[in-house]
Structures are given as C-alpha cells and as structure tokens.
Protein backbone atom coordinates (compact mmCIF):
# COMPACT_ATOMS: atom_id res chain seq x y z
CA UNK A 1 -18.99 20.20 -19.56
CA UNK A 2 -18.30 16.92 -18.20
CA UNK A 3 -20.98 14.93 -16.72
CA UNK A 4 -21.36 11.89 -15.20
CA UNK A 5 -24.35 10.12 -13.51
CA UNK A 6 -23.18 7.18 -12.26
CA UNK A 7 -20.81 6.21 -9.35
CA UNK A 8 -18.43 3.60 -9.53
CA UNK A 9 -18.83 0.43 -7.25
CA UNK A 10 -18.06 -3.18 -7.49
CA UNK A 11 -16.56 -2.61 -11.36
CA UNK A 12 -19.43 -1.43 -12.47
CA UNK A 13 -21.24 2.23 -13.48
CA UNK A 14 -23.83 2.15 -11.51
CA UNK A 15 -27.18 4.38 -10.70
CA UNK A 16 -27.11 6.72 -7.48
CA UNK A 17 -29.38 5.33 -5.23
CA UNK A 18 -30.41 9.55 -4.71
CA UNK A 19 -31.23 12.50 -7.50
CA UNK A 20 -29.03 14.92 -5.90
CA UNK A 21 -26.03 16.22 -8.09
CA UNK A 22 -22.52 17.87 -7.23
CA UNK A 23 -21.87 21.45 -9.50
CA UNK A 24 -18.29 21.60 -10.37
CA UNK A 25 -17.83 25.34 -10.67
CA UNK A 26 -14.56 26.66 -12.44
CA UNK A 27 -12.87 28.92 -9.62
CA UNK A 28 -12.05 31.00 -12.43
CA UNK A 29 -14.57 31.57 -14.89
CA UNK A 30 -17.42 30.46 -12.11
CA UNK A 31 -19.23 28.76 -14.27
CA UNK A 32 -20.12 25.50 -13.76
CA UNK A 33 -18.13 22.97 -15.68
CA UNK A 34 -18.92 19.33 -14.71
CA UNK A 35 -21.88 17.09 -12.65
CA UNK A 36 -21.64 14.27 -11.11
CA UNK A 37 -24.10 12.31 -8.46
CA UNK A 38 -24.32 12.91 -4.66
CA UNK A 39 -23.51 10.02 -2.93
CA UNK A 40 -25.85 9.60 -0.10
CA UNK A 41 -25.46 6.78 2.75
CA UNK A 42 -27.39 4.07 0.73
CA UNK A 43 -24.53 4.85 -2.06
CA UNK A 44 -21.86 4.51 0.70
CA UNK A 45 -23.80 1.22 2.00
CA UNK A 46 -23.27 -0.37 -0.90
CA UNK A 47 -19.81 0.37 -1.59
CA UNK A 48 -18.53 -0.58 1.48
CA UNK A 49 -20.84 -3.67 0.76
CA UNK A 50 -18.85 -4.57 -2.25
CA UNK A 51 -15.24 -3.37 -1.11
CA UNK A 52 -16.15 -5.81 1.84
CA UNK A 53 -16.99 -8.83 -0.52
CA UNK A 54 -13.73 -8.17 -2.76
CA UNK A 55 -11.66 -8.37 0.55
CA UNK A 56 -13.65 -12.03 2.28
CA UNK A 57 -15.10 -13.72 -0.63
CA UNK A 58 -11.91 -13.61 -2.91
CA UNK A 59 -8.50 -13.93 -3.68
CA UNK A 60 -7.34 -10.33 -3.86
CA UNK A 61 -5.78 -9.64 0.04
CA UNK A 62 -4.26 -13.36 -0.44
CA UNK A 63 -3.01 -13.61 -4.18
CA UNK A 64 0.75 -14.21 -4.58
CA UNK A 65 2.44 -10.53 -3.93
CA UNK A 66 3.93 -10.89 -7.32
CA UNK A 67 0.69 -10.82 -8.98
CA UNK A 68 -0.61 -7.99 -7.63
CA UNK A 69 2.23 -6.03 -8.03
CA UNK A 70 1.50 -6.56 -11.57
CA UNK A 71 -1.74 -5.85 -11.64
CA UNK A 72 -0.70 -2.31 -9.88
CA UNK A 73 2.28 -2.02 -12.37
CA UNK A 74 -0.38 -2.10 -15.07
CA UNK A 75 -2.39 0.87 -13.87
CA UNK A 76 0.75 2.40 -13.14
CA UNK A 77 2.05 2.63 -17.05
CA UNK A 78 -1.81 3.39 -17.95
CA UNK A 79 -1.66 6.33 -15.78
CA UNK A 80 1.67 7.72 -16.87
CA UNK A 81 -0.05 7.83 -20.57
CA UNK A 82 -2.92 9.95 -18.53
CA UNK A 83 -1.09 12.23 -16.87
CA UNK A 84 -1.60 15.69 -18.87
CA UNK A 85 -4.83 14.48 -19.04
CA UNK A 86 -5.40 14.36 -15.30
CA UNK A 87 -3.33 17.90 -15.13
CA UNK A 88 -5.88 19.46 -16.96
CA UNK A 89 -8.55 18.07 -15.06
CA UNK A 90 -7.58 19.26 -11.70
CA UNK A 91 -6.89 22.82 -12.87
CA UNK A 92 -10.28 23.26 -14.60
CA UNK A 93 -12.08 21.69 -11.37
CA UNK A 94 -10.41 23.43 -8.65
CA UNK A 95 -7.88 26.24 -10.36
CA UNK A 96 -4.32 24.89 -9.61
CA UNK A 97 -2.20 27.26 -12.00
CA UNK A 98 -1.37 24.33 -15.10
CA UNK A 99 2.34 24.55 -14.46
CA UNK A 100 2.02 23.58 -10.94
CA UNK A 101 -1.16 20.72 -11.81
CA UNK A 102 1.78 19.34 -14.68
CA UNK A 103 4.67 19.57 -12.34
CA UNK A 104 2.95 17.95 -8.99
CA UNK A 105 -1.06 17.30 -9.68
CA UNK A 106 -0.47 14.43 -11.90
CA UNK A 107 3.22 13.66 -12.40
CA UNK A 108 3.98 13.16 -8.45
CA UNK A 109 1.31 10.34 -8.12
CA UNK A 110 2.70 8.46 -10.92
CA UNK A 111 6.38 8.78 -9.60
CA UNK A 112 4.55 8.33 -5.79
CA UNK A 113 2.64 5.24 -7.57
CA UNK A 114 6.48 3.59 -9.29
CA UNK A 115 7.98 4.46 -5.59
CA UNK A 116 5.86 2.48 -3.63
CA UNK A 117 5.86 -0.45 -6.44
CA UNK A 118 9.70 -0.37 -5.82
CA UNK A 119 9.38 -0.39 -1.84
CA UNK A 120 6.76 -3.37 -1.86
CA UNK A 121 9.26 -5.58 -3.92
CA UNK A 122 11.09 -5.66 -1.48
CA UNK A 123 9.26 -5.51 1.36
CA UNK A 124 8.81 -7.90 4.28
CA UNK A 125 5.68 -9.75 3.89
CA UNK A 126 6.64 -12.61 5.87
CA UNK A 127 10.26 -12.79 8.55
CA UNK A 128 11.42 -15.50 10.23
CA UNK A 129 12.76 -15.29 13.71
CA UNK A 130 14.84 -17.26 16.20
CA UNK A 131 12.63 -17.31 19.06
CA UNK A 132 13.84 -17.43 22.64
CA UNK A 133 13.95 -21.05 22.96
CA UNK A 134 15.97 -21.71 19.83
CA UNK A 135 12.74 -22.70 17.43
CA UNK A 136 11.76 -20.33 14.80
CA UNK A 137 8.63 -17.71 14.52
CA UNK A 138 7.06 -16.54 11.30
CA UNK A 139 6.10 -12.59 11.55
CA UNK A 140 3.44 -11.86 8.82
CA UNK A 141 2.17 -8.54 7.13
CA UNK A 142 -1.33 -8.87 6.07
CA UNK A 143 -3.63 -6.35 4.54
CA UNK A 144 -5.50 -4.50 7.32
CA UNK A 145 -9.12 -4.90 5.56
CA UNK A 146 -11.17 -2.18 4.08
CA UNK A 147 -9.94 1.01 3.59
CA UNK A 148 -12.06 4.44 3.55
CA UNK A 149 -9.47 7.17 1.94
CA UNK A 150 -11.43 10.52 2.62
CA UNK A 151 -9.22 13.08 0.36
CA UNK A 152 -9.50 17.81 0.11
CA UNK A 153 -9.86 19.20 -2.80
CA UNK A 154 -6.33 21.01 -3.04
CA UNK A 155 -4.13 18.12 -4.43
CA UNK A 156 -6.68 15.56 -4.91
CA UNK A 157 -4.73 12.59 -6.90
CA UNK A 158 -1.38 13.53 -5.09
CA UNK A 159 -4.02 12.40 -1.67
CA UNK A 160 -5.47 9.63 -2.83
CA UNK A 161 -2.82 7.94 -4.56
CA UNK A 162 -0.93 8.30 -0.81
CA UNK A 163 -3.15 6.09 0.25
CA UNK A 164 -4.55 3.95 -2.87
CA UNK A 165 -0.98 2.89 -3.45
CA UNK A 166 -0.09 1.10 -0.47
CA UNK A 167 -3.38 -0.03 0.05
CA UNK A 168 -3.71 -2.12 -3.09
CA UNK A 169 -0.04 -3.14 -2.85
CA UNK A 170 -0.60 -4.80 0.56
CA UNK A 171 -4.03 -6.62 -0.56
CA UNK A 172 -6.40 -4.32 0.55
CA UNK A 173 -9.60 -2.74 -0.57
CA UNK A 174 -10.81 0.59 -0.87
CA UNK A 175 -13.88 2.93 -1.03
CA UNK A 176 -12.86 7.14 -2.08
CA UNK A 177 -14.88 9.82 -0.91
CA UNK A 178 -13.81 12.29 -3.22
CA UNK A 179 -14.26 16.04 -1.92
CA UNK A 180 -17.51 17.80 -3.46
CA UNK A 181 -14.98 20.44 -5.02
CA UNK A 182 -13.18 18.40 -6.82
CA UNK A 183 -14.54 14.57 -8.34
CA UNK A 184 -13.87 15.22 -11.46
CA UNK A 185 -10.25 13.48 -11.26
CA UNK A 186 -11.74 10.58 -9.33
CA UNK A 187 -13.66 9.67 -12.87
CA UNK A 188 -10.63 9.59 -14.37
CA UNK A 189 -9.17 7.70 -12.10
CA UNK A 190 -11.84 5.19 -12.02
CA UNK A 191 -11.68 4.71 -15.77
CA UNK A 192 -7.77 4.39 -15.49
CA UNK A 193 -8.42 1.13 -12.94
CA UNK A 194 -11.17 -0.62 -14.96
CA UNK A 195 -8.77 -0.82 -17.56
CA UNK A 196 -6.01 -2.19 -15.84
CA UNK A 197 -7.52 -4.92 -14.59
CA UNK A 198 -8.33 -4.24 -10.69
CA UNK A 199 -10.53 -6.40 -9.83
CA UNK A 200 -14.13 -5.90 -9.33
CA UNK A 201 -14.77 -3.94 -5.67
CA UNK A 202 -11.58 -3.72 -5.24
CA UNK A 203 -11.99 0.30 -5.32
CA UNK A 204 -15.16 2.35 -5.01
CA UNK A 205 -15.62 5.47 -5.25
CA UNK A 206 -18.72 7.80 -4.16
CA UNK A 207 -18.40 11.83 -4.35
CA UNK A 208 -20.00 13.47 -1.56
CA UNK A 209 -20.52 16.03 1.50
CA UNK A 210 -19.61 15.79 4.70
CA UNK A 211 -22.56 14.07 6.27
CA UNK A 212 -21.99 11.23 3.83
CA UNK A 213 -18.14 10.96 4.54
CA UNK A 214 -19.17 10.42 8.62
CA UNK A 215 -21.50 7.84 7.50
CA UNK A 216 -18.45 6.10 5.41
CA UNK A 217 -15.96 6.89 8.87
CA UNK A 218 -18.45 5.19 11.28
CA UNK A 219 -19.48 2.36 9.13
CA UNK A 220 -18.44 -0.94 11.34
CA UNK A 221 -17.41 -2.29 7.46
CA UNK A 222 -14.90 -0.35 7.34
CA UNK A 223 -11.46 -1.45 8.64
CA UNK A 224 -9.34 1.69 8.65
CA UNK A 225 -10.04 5.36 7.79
CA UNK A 226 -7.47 7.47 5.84
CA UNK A 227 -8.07 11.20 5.68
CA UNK A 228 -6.43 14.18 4.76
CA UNK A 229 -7.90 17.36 5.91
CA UNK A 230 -8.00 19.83 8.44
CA UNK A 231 -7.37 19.59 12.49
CA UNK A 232 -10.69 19.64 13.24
CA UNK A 233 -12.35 17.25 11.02
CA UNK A 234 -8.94 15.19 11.78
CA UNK A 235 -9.44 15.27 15.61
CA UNK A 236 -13.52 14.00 14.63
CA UNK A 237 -12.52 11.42 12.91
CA UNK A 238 -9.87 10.06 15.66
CA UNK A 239 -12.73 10.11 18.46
CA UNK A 240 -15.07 8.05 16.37
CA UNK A 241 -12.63 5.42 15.17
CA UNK A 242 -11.02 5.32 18.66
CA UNK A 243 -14.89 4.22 19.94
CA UNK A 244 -14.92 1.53 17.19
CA UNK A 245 -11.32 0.64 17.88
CA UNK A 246 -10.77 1.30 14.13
CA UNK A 247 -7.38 1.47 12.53
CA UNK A 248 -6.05 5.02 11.17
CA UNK A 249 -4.42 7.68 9.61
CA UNK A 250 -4.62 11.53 9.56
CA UNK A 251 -2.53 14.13 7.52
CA UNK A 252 -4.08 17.26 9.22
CA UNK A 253 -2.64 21.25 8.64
CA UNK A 254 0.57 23.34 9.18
CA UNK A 255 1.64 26.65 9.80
CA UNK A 256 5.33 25.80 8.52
CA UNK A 257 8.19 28.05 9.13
CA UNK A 258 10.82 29.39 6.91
CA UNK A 259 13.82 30.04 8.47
CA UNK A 260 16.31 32.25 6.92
CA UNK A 261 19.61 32.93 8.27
CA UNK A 262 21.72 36.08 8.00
CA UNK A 263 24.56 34.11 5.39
CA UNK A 264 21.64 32.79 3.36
CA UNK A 265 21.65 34.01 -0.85
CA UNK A 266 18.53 35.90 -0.73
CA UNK A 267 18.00 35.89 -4.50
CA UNK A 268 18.06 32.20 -4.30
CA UNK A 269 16.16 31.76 -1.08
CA UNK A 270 13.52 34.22 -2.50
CA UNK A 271 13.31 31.82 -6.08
CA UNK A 272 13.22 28.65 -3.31
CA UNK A 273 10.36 30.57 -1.48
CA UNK A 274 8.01 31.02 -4.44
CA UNK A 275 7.43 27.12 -4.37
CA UNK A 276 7.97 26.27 -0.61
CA UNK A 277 5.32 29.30 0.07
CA UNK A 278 2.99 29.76 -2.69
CA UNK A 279 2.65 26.24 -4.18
CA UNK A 280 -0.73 25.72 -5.47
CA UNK A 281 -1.43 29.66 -4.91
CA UNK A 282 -0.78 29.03 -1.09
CA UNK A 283 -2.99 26.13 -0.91
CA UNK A 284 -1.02 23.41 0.43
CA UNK A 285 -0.70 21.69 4.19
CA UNK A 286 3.03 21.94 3.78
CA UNK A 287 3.18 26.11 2.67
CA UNK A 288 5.92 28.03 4.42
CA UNK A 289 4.15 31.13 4.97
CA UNK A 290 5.56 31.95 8.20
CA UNK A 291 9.40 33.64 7.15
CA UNK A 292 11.50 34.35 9.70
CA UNK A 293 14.18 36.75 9.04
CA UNK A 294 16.49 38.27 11.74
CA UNK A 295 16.40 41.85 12.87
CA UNK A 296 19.92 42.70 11.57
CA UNK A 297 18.25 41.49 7.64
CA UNK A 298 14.66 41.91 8.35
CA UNK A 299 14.11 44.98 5.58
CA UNK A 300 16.25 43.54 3.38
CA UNK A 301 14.38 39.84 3.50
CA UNK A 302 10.65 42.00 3.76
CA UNK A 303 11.74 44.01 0.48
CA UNK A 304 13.25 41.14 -0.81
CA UNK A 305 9.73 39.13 -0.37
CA UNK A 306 7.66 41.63 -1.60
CA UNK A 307 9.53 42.03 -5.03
CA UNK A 308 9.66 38.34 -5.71
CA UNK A 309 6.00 38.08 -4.65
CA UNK A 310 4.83 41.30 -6.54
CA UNK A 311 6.32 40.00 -9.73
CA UNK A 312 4.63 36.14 -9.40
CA UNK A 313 1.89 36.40 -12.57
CA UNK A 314 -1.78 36.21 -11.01
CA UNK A 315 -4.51 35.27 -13.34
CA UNK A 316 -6.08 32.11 -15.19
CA UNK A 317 -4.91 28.79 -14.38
CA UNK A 318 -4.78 27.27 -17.79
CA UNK A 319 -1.85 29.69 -19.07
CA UNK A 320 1.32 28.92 -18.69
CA UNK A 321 2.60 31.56 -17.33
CA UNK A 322 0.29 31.44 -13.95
CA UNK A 323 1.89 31.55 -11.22
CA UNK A 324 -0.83 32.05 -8.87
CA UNK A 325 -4.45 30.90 -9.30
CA UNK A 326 -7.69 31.94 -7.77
CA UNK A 327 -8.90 29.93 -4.87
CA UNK A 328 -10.78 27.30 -4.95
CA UNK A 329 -14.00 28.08 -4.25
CA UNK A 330 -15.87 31.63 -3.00
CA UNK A 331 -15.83 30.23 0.90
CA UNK A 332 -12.58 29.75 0.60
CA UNK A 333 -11.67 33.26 -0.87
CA UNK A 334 -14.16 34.85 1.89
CA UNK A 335 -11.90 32.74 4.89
CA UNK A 336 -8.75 34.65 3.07
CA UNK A 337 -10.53 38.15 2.69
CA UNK A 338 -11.01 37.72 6.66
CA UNK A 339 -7.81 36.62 7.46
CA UNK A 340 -6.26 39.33 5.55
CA UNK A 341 -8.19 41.88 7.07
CA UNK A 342 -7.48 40.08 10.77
CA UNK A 343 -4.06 40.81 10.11
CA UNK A 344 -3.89 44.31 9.64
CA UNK A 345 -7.04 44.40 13.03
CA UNK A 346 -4.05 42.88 14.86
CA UNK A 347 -1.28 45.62 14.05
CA UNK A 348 0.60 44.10 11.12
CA UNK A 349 1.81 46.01 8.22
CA UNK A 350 0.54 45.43 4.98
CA UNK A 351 3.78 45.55 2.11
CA UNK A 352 2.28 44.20 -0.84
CA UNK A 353 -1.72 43.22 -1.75
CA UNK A 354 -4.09 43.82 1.62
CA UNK A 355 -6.78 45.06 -0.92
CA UNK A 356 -8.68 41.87 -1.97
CA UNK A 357 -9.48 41.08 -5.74
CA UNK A 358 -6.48 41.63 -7.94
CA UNK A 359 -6.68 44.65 -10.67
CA UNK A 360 -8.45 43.16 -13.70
CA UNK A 361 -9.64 40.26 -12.67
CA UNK A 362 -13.57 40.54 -12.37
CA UNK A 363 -13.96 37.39 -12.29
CA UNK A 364 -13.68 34.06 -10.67
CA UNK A 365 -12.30 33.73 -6.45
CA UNK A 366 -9.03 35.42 -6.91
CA UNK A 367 -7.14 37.14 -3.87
CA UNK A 368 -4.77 39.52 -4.49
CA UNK A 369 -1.12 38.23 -2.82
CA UNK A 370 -0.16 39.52 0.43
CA UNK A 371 2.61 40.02 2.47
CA UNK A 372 2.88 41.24 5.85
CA UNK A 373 5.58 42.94 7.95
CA UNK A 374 6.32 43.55 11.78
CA UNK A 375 3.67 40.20 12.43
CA UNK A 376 4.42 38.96 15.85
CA UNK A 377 4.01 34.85 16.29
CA UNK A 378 1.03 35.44 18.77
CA UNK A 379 -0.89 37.24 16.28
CA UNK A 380 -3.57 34.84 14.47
CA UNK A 381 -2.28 35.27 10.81
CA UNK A 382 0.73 33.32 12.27
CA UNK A 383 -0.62 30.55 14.29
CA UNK A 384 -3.83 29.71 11.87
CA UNK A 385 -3.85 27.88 8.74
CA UNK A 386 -5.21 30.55 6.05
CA UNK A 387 -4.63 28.35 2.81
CA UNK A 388 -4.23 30.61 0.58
CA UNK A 389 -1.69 33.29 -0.99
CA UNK A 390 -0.91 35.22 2.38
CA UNK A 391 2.79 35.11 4.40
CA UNK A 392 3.78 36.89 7.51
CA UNK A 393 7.32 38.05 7.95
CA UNK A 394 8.41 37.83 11.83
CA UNK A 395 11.43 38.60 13.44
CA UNK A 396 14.04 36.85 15.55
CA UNK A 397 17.00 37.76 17.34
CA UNK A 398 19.15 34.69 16.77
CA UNK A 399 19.39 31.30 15.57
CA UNK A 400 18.14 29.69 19.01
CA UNK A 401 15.45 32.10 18.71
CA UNK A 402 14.13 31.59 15.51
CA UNK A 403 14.24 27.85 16.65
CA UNK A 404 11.93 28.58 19.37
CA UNK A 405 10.14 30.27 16.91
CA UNK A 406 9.33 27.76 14.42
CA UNK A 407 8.16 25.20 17.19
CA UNK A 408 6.15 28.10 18.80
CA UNK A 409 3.12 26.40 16.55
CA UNK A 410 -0.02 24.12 17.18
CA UNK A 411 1.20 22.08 13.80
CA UNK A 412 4.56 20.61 12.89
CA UNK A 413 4.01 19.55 9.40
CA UNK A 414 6.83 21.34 6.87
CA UNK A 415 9.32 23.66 6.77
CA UNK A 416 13.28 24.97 5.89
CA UNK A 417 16.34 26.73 6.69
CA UNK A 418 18.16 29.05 3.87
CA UNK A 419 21.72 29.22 4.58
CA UNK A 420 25.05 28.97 3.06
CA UNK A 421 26.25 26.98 5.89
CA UNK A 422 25.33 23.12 4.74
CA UNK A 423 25.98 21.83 8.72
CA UNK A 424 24.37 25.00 10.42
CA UNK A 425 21.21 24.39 8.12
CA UNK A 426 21.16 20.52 9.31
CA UNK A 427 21.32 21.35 13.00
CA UNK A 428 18.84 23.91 12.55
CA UNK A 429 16.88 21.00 10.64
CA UNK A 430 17.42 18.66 13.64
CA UNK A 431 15.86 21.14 16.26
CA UNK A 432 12.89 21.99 14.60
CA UNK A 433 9.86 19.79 15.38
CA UNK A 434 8.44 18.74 11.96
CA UNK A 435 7.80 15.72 10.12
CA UNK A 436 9.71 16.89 6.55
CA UNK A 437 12.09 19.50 6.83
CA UNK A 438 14.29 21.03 3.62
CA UNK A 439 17.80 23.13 3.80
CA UNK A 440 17.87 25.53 1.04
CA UNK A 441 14.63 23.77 -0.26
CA UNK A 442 11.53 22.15 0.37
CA UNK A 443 10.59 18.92 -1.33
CA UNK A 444 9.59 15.45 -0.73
CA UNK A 445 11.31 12.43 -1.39
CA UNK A 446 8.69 9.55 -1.69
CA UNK A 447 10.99 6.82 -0.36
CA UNK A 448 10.69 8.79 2.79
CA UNK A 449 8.15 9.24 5.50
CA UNK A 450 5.95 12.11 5.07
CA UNK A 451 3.44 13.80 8.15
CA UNK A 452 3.65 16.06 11.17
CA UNK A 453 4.42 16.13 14.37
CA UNK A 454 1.47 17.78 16.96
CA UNK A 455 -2.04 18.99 15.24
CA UNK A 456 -0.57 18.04 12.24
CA UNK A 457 -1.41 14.22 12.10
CA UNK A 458 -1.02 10.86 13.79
CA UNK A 459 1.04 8.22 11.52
CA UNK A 460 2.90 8.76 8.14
CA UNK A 461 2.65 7.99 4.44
CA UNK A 462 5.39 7.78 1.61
CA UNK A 463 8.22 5.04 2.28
CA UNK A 464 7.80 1.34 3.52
CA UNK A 465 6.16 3.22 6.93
CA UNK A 466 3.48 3.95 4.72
CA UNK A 467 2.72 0.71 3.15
CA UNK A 468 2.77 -0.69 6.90
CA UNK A 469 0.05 1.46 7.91
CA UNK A 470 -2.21 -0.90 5.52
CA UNK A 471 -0.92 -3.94 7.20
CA UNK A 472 -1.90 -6.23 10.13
CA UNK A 473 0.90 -7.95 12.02
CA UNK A 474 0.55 -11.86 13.15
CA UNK A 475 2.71 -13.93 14.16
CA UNK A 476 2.54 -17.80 13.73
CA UNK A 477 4.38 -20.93 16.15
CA UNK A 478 5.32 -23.12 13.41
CA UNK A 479 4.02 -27.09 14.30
CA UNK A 480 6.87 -28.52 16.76
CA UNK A 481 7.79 -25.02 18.52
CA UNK A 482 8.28 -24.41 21.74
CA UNK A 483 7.52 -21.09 22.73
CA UNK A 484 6.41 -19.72 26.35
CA UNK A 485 3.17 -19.58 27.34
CA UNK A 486 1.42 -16.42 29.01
CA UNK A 487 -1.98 -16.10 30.02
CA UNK A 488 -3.38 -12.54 28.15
C-alpha cells in the first residue's frame, strides 16, 4: 500500500496542517490501496502562499524563455523514463484497463508535454508592430500569475499536464488539487519535478474534497482557475471567478455523437467504435456513446454493435487483455445502475447487458456493458452524461437529419462520421457543432485546439491557443513614439 503523509508545497514534504486522510480504494479488488493527507483550507493557504512568492519574489515568470524551456525539457525526459510507472499507478488507483492507462494515461502527457515544448519555441513572446503613425509597438505575452489546475479522477495526468504544461512554459505558477479518487499519480508527479529542477513553489500540490477545491477557486491569490469536470461544478466555478474578475478555463462534459453513414465499412467502424465509445470503460468527456445509424442500416449497425461490444473482455484492469474496467468508484457504478435502468423506464430496448454486475465478477464496481436500441434523442440516456460503459443507438432518416441530430445536445465536446466517402465525412464534420471532430476516427492531435462548444466548456487547451490561455497581453510605446491618445 502506498502511503504518504505529507503534501508537497514550496519544494518541500511538508506536514498537513489537519489529521484527516484520503482512502484510495482499488475499484476492483475494493480494498484500500494507498493514503495520503486531506488538504484542508490552511493546507490550500499556504500553497497558494508559496506559489504566490515563487511568481513576485523571483525570477521564474521573468527568466530568459530559453531557460525555462530547459528546465521543462528536463522533467520532460525524467517523465518519459516514468511512464509505465505512472500507467500502473493510475490503473491500481482508479481501474483504467492497463492497455488503455499504457496507451493514453501516461504516454499522451509525455507526447502532450514534448508538443507544447515544440509550440513554445516558437512562440510569440514578444511582436513588434507598425503602429498607425509609422512608429513601432511592442506586443508582449506574459505569464498570467498563479494558476489553480482543479483535475477528475478519470484521466488524471492526461488533465493536469493540459494545464501544467503551458503554465510552466509561459512563467507561471501552479497549485493541483488532485481529485480524492485518484492522488496517487500526483505523488509521482511531484517526485518527477523535484528532480528536475523546478524551482521551489513553483508547483504545489494538495489532495482534497470539494469544499477545499472552492476554498482554492475563491482564493483572491489565485490568478486563474483551470478545471476539468462536470457542467455543473464548471458553471460554479465561472460565477465565482466572474465576481473576482478572475481569469479561466473549463473543459466540462459531452454527449458526443457517432455518426455512421449508410457507405460506411461496418467492421471497421465497429473496431473504430470500441475506442471512440468505450475508452477508459466509457469514462471519458469525449465518449461517443450516442450512434446514429439510419433506418435503411439500423439492425444491421444495432447487431453489428452488440457483437463487437459483447465480445470486448470485462474484468481486472491489470491484465492485458481488459478491455473494459470496473468504474471508478461504487457512486459512480450506482449513477450507471440508474441510468441503465432509466433507459429501459423510458421505452428503450435493452440488446446486450441491462442486468448490472457482470457474470463472475463478485467483486469490485463493475457494470455489465450495455447497449440500447429504438432510444429516441429526447429520452435522458441520450441527452445526459452517464460516464460509463452504456451507448444508445438512435435513428435518422438522412444525412441532414442525423446532422440535426448530433447538435440536438446541451454539450458539443467530441464526435465522428464513418463513411467511405473522404469529402461527405468532412462536410458532415463541418456541420456538426463540436470542438474536435474525427472522420473514420476519433483522436486528438496535440498541436491542435482541444474543448467544446455549448455546456461543454469556455476556452481551449492543446496547441499555441492553449499556452495563450496562461498569458497576459501588454503592450508597450517604445521612448520617442507617437501614438494617439484616448481617454479610457
């Protein structure tokens, strides 16, 4: 079992300023198999405290670029000797089957990590510009200040590095609040950094609850909050920084949209579903789990569906062979449990699963896989976020249909078109209303901005538009300008 009972703050290991402790509890074996401290305000005080004196009191937001960049190169190569390490870590803490924690948990942060190295190398910091009276303006990027990254528990380094990255790139500082579910990465992550050199305060982090992450959010320290979560928490989290007139970010949900049309190669489309709609056992923002098939194919794509998802290996995370884990935590197979029963309350027809725990698994928060057939896009299970191994099939009667649809949706996060038609499949791509769309796949491209249109989010990550959301813009009149004056 892993414990720790310190928290890491201004470079050091340092005592909790409470007694309360954080259970990690193996979603598969539920047994508990790590401790760390609960961070309470006080804990939250002081990080901020010493994120706030790495930003003013030294040289870290101002250092040459070059020498940062270095210093974030560093932890990058220490990291990439980590990364099994890390995979391993986030399947035991929150049950991500190991092929999926060695393919995305740990490896797409490193490449995510290299990507944005690459981007801020070439990026901007200062432009000069002919101004309107023929003398020249200077256009800086500055680090925005302190930085509270507030990260879920279902992809917990591919989060925070999202917003670690840029943030140390550009010069700022950061404190991580961790979720409860799942510090036990954060650790690792902390020991990574002291060895690479990042400076003292630079990064904090402090695992803890709820309570203690609005206490982080509305501390006037703080310069800008970053959070991934859900809607709700996201649409919190706007109202209080929009009182303080505080910079940020949100990555909220999806209900994301597969849309297959009638030329698509349903073998292939059905091998290109298993990722785009059951990554991480269905728990992922970005999960196609709404499939739209047309009437004339609709059997054939349910069938389809239900053999590819019947023959997906269910069981414990740390084989190989796991293709779908349990769920996180019990809550969190309860919410499913409901959901699943919702769906056949509201009239749709269960294909495959529908009966809860899987056969011969006593143990641990597993949910047997479902699919659903004849689900209309009004009913619940198509318009709520279940997060977890559960898809609807619905019906459309042509391609301006299923169009309508995909965008028929609170969220506008993800989604794809399967087609053999390369320019059908980008027109349909064009028309739906999502921040990262994929034609005969769903991926993400790190050079690229990533986040949603609607409940999904306000501002984007990946890409140089997500190191500028860490930035500050000023511009300065050099000595002997003449520019026009306005009164503000």
């Amino acid at each position: 079992m892993k414990v720790h009972d310190t928290l890491y703050i201004g470079g050091e290991w340092v005592a909790p300023a409470g007694a309360g402790t954080i259970d990690v509890i193996s979603p598969h074996t539920e047994e508990v198999v790590g401790r760390v401290p609960d961070g309470t305000p006080a804990d939250i005080d002081k990080a901020v405290a010493a994120a706030r004196h790495a930003f003013d009191n030294t040289d870290w937001p101002t250092m040459p670029v070059a020498e940062r960049i270095a210093i974030v190169e560093n932890f990058c190569n220490l990291y990439a000797a980590r990364m099994m390490d890390m995979a391993a870590v986030i399947t035991e803490e929150m049950g991500s089957p190991i092929s999926f924690s060695q393919l995305a948990q740990s490896p797409a942060p490193w490449m995510m990590l290299n990507t944005f190295i690459g981007i801020a190398k070439e990026f901007p910091w200062e432009e000069e510009r002919q101004g309107v009276l023929g003398s020249p303006v200077l256009v800086r990027r500055e680090a925005v200040g302190v930085v509270a990254g507030i990260v879920p528990w279902n992809v917990p380094q591919f989060v925070t590095m999202s917003k670690l990255a840029p943030a140390l790139l550009t010069g700022c500082t950061f404190v991580l609040k961790p979720a409860p579910e799942t510090p036990l990465d954060a650790y690792l992550m902390a020991e990574i950094l002291e060895e690479a050199g990042v400076p003292a305060g630079v990064v904090n982090i402090v695992a803890a609850g709820r309570e203690t992450g609005e206490h982080l959010v509305r501390h006037k320290g703080v310069d800008k909050v970053a959070f991934t979560g859900s809607t709700a928490a996201g649409r919190a989290i706007a109202a209080i920084c929009g009182e303080q007139l505080k910079r940020y970010s949100l990555e909220l949900g999806g209900k994301s949209a597969a849309i297959i049309l009638d030329d698509a190669d349903i073998a292939k489309t059905m091998e290109g579903l298993k990722f785009a709609s059951l990554m991480n056992s269905g728990q992922a923002c970005v999960a196609q789990t709404r499939i739209l098939a047309s009437r004339s194919k609709y059997d054939e794509v349910v069938d389809a569906l239900a053999e590819t998802v019947r023959g997906m290996a269910v069981g414990d995370p740390s084989d190989p062979g796991t293709e779908i884990g349990p769920l996180v935590a019990e809550r969190q197979q309860e919410r499913v449990e409901k959901y699943i029963a919702l769906g056949q309350e509201e009239g749709a027809r269960v294909v495959l699963g529908g009966n809860g725990r899987p056969q011969g698994l006593e143990k641990g928060w597993y949910v047997q896989p479902t699919v659903f057939a004849d689900v209309t896009n009004d009913m619940r299970i198509a318009q709520e976020e279940i997060f977890g191994p559960v898809l609807s099939v619905i019906a459309y009667d042509d391609v301006d249909d299923a169009v309508r649809i995909a965008n028929d949706s609170d969220y506008g996060l993800a989604g794809s078109v399967w087609t053999a038609d390369g320019d059908a499949g980008m027109d349909v791509a064009r028309r739906v209303r999502t921040g990262t769309f994929g034609v005969n796949q769903y991926t993400m491209d790190f050079v690229a901005p990533f986040g949603g249109f609607k409940g999904s989010g306000i501002g984007r990550e990946f890409g140089k538009e997500g190191l500028e959301h860490y930035t500050e813009l000023k511009s300065i009149i050099p000595p002997g300008s003449m520019g026009v004056a306005a009164a503000g």
